[in-house]
Each structure stands twice: as structure tokens, then as C-alpha cells.
N, C-alpha and C. Protein backbone atom coordinates (compact mmCIF):
# COMPACT_ATOMS: atom_id res chain seq x y z
N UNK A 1 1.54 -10.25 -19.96
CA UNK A 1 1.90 -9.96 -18.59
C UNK A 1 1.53 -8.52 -18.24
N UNK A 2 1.61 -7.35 -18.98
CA UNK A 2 1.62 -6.21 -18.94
C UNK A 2 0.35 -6.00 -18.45
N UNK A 3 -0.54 -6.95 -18.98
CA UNK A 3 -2.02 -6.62 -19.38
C UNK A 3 -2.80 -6.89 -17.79
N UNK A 4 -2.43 -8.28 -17.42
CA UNK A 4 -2.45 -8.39 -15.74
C UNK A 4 -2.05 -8.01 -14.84
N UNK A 5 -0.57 -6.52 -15.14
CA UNK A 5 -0.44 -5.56 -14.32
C UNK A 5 -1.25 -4.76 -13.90
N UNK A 6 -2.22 -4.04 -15.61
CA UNK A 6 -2.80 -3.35 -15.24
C UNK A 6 -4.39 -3.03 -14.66
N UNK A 7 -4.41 -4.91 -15.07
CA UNK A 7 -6.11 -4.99 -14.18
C UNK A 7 -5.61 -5.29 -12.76
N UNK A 8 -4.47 -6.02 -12.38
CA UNK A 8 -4.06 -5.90 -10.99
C UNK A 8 -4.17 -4.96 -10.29
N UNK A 9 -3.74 -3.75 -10.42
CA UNK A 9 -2.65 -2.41 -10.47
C UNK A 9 -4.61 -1.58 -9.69
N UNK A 10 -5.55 -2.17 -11.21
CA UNK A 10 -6.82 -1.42 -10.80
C UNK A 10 -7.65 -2.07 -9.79
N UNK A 11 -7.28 -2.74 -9.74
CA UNK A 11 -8.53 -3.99 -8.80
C UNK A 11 -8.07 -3.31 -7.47
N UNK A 12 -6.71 -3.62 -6.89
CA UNK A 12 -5.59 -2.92 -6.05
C UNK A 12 -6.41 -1.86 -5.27
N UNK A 13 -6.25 -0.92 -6.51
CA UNK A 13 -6.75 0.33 -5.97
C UNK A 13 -7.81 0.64 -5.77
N UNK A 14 -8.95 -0.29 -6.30
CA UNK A 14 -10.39 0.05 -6.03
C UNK A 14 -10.72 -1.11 -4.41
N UNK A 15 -9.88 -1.98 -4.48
CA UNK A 15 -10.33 -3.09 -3.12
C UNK A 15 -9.09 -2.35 -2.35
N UNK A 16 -8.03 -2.16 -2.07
CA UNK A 16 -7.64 -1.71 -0.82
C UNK A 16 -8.05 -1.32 0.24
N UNK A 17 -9.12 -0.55 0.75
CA UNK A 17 -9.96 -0.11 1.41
C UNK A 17 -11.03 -1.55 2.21
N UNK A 18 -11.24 -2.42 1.57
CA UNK A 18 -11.61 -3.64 1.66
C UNK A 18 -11.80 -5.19 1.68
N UNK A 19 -10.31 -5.56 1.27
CA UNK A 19 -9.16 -6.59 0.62
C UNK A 19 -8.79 -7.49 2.57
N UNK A 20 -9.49 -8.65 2.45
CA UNK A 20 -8.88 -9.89 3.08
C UNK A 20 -7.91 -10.19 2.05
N UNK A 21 -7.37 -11.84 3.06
CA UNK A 21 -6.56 -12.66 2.45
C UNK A 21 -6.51 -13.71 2.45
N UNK A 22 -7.69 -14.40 2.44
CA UNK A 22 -7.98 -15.84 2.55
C UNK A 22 -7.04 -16.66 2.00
N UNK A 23 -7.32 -17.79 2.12
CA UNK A 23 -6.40 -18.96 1.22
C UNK A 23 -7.50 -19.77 0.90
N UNK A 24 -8.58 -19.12 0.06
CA UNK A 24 -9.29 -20.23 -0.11
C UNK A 24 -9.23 -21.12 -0.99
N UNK A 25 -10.26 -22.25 -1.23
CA UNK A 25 -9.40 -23.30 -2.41
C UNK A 25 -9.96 -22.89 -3.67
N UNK A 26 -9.64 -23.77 -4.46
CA UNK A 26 -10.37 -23.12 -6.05
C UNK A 26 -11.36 -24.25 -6.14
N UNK A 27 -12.32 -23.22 -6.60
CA UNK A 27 -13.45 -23.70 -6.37
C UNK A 27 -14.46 -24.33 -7.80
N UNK A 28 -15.00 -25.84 -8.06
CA UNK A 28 -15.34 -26.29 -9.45
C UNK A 28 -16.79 -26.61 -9.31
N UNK A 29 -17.46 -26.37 -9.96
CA UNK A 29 -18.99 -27.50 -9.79
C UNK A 29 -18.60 -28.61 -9.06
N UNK A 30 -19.43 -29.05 -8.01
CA UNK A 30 -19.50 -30.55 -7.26
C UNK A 30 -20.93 -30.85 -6.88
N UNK A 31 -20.57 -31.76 -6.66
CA UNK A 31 -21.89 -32.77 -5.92
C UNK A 31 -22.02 -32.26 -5.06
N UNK A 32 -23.07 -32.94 -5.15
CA UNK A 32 -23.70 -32.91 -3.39
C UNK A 32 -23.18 -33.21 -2.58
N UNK A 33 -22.15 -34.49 -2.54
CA UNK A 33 -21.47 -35.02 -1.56
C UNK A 33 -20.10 -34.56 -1.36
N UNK A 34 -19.78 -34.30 -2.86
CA UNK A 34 -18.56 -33.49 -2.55
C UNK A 34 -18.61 -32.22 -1.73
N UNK A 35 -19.81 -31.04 -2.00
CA UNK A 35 -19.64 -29.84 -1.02
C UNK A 35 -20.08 -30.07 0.17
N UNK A 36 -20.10 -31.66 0.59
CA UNK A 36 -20.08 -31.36 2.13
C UNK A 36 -18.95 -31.78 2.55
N UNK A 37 -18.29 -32.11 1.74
CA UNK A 37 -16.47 -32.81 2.34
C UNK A 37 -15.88 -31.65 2.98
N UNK A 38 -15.03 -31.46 3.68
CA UNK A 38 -13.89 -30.85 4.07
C UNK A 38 -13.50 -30.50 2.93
N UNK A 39 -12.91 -28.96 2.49
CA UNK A 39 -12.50 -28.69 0.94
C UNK A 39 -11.13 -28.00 2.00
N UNK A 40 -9.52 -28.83 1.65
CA UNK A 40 -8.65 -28.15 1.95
C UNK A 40 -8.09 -26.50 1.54
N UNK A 41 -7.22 -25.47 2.15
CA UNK A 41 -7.22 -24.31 1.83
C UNK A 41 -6.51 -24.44 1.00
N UNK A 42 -5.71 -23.45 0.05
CA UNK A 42 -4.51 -23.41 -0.67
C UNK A 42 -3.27 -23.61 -0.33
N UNK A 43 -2.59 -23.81 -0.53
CA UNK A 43 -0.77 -23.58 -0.13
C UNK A 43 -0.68 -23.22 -0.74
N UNK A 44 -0.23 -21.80 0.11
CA UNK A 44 0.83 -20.11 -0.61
C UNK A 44 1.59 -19.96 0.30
N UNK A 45 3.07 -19.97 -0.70
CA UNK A 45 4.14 -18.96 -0.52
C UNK A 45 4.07 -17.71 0.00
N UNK A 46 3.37 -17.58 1.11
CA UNK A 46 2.95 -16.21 1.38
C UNK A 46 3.86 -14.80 1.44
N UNK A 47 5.43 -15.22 1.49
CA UNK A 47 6.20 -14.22 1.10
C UNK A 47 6.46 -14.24 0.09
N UNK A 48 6.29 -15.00 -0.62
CA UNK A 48 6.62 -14.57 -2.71
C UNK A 48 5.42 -13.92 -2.97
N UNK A 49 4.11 -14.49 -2.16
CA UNK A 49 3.11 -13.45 -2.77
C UNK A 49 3.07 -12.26 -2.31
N UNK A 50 3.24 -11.49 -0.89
CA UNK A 50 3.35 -10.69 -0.91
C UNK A 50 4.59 -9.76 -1.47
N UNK A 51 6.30 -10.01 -1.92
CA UNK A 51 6.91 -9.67 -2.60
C UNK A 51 6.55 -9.26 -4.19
N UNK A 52 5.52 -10.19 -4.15
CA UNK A 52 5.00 -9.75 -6.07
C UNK A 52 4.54 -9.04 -5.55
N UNK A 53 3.28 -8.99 -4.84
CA UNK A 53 2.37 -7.60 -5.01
C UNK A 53 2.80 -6.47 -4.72
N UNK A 54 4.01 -6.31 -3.57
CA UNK A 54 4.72 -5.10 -3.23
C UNK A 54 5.84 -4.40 -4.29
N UNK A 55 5.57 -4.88 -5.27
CA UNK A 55 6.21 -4.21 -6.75
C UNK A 55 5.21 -3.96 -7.71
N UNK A 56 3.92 -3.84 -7.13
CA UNK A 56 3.08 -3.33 -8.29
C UNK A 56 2.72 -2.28 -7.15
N UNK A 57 2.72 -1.65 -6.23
CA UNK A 57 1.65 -0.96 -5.44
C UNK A 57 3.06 0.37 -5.20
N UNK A 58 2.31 1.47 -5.07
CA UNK A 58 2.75 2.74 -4.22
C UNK A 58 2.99 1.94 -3.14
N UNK A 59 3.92 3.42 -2.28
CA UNK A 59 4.05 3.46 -0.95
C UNK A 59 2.46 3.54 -0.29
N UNK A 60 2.05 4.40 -0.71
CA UNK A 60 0.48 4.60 -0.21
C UNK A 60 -0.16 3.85 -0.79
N UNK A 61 -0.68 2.86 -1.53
CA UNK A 61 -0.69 1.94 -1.79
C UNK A 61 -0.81 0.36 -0.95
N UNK A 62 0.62 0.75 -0.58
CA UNK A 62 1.29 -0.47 0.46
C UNK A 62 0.65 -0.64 1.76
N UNK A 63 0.71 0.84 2.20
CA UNK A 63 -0.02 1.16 3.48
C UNK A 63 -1.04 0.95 3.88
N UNK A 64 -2.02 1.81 2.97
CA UNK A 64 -3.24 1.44 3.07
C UNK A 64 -3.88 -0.24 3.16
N UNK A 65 -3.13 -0.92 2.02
CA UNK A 65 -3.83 -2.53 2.43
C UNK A 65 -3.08 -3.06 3.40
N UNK A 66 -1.38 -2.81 4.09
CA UNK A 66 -1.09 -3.51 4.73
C UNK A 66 -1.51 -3.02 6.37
N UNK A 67 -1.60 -1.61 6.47
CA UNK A 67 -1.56 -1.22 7.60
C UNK A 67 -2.87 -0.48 7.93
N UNK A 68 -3.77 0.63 7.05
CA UNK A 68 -4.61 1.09 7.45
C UNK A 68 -6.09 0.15 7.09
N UNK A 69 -6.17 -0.84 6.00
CA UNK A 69 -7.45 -1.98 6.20
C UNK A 69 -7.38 -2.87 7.15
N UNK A 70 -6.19 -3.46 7.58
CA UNK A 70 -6.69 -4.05 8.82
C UNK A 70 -7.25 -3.67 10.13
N UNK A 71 -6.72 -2.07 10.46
CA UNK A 71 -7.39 -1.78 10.77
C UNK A 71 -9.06 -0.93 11.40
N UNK A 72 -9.09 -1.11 9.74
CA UNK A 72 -10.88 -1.04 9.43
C UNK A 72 -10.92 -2.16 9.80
N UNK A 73 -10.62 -3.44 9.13
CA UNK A 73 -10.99 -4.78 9.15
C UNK A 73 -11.71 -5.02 10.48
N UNK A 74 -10.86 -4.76 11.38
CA UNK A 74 -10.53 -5.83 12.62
C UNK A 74 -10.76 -4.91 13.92
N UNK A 75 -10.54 -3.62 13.29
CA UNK A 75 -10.85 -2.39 14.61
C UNK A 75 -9.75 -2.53 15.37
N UNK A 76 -8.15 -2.20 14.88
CA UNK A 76 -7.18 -2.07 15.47
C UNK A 76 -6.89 -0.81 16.01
């Protein structure tokens, strides 16, 4: 567990600056016919996920992906 803190912890800090939040699905080798199907998104708990991640991050940290990338993102 420790060990996925700390590649979390780094990933974090090097994508903050650039970090969506898709729900995309997980994705396997398919057919042909399969990648033209409709591929449903994920279902997330989106407040348990953000509660985990807000115990690995700084205050500045926090900010930066919750409040100052979106608006890089989106030009808020």
C-alpha cells in the first residue's frame, strides 16, 4: 500500500497542472466489432474517490488540481 502512495503522491504532483477526470472504461484488446459498440463509462463513487485522494495531497496540492487546473483547463 505504501508503495502506491508513493507513485500516487508523484504522478499527483507531476500531472496536477494537467489532470482531467474522465470515467473512462477499462479498456482490453477487441474486435472489430466490439470497438464499434457503445463502450459504457465507469461507475465511481465520486466522493470516496475524491476523499481518498484528498488525504494524500497538500493544501497546495489540493488547490492546484481542484481549483487552479480547471481553470487552465476550461479558461475559468
Amino acid at each position: 500500500m505504501r508503495s502506491r502512495f508513493v507513485v500516487g503522491k508523484h504522478l499527483i504532483g507531476k500531472l496536477t497542472r494537467r489532470i482531467s477526470r474522465p470515467h473512462t472504461p477499462l479498456m482490453k484488446v477487441r474486435t472489430r466489432e466490439e470497438a464499434l459498440k457503445d463502450t459504457p463509462y465507469l461507475e465511481v463513487d465520486d466522493l470516496a474517490w475524491l476523499k481518498s485522494l484528498r488525504t494524500w495531497l497538500s493544501d497546495e496540492e489540493w488547490h492546484s488540481l481542484m481549483v487552479l487546473n480547471p481553470r487552465r483547463l476550461y479558461d475559468w
